[in-house]
Protein backbone atom coordinates (compact mmCIF):
# COMPACT_ATOMS: atom_id res chain seq x y z
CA UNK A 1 151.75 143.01 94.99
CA UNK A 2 148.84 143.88 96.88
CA UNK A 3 147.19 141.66 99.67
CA UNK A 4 144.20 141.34 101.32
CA UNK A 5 142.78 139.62 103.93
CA UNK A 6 139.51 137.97 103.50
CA UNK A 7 137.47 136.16 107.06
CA UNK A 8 136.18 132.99 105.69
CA UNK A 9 132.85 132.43 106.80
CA UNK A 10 132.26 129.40 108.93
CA UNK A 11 131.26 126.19 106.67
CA UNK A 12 132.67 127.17 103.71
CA UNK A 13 135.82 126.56 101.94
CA UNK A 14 137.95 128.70 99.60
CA UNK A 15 136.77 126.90 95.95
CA UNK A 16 139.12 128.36 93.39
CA UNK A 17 140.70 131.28 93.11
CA UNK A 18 141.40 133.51 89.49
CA UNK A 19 144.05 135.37 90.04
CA UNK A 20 143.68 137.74 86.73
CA UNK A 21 140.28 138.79 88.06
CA UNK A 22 141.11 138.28 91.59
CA UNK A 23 137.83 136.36 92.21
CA UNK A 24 137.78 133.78 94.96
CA UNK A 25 134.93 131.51 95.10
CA UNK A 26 133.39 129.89 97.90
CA UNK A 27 131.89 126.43 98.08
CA UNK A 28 129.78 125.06 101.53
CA UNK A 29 131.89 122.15 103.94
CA UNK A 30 130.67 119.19 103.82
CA UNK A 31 129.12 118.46 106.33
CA UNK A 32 129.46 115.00 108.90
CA UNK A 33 126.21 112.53 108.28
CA UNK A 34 125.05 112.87 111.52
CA UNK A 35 124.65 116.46 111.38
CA UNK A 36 123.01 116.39 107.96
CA UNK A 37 120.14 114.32 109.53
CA UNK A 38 118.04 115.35 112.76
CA UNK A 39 114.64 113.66 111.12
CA UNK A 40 113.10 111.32 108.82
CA UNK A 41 112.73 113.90 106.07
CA UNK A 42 116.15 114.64 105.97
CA UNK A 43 117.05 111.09 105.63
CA UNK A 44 114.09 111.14 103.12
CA UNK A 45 115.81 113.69 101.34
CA UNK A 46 119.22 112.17 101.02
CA UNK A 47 117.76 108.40 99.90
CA UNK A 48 115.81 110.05 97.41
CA UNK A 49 112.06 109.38 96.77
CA UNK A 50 112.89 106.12 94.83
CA UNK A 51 114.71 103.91 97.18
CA UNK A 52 112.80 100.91 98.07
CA UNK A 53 112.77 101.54 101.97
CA UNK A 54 111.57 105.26 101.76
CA UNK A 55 108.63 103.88 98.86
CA UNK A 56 107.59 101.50 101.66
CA UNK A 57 107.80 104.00 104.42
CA UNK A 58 105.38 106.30 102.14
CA UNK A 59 102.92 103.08 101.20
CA UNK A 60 102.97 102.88 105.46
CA UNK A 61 102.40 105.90 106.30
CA UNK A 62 99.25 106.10 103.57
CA UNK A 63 98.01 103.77 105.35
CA UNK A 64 97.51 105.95 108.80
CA UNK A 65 99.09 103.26 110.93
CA UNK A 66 100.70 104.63 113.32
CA UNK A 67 101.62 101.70 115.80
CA UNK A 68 105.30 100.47 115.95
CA UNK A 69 105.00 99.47 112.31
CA UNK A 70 105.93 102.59 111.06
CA UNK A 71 108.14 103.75 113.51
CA UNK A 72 110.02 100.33 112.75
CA UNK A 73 110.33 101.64 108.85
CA UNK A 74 111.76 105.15 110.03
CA UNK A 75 114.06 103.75 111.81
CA UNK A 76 114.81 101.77 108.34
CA UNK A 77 114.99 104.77 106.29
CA UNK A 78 117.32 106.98 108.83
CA UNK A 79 119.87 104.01 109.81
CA UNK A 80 120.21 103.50 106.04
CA UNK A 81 120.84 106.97 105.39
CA UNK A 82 123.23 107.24 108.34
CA UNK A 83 125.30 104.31 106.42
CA UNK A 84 125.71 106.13 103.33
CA UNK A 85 125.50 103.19 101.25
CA UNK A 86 127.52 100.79 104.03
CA UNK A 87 126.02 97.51 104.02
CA UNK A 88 126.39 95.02 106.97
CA UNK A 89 127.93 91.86 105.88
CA UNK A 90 126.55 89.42 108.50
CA UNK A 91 128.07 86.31 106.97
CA UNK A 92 131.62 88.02 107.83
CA UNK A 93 132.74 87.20 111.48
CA UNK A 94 135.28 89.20 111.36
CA UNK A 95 133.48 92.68 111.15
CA UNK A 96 132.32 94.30 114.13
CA UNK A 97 128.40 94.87 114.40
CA UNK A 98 126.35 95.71 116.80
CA UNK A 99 123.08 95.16 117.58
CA UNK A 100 120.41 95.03 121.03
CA UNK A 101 120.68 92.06 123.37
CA UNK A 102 117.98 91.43 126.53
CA UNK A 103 119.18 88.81 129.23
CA UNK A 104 115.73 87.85 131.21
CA UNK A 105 116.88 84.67 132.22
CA UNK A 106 117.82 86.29 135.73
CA UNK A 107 115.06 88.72 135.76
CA UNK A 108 112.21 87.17 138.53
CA UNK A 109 109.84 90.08 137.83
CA UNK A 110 109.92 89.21 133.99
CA UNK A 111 110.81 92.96 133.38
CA UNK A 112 114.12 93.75 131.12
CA UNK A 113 117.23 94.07 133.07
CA UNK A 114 120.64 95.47 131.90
C-alpha cells in the first residue's frame, strides 16, 4: 500500500475520505461564536433578515436616528446572536446571569463609582 502525507490546511477538517478513488474531501471548522461576529452585520447575517429584533433594528435605522436608540437595538441584535438561540430564564434563581449594577449611594460628586 502506498501512503501519502497530506498538510491539512488550518480551519478545515478531513470530511470523508473514498478510498477506491482516493479522494479526501475537506469541509471548513466551525468556528467559536465570538469569532464569527466582530459587527452588527455579521450578527445580521447569522439572525437572518426576518427575526423580529434585526426587522426593528432596520425600521430604526430608516429612521436616521442615531442617538442611543439605535445603538441600544445593536446591542439587541449582536447579544442575541452571541446566544445562539439561549434564552435567559429570569424567573429561575438558580441560573447564573449577569447584568450592570451602579452603587451612587456613596458617590458625593453624583458621578458613577465602581
Amino acid at each position: 500500500m502506498k501512503k501519502a502525507k497530506i498538510e491539512i490546511q488550518e480551519g478545515f477538517e478531513i470530511e470523508s475520505f473514498d478510498k477506491e478513488k482516493g479522494e479526501v474531501t475537506f469541509t471548513p471548522k466551525p468556528m467559536n461564536i465570538i469569532s464569527r461576529i466582530k459587527t452588527i452585520d455579521d450578527a445580521v447575517k447569522i439572525l437572518g433578515d426576518e427575526d423580529p429584533d434585526v426587522k426593528d433594528y432596520w425600521k430604526i435605522e430608516s429612521t436616521g436616528i442615531t442617538s442611543h436608540v439605535i445603538w441600544h437595538q445593536k446591542l439587541i441584535v449582536i447579544t442575541k446572536a452571541l446566544n445562539e438561540g439561549w434564552v435567559p430564564d429570569w424567573e429561575n434563581g438558580e441560573s447564573d446571569k449577569y447584568f450592570n449594577w451602579w452603587n451612587m449611594s456613596d458617590s458625593s460628586s453624583g458621578r458613577f463609582s465602581f
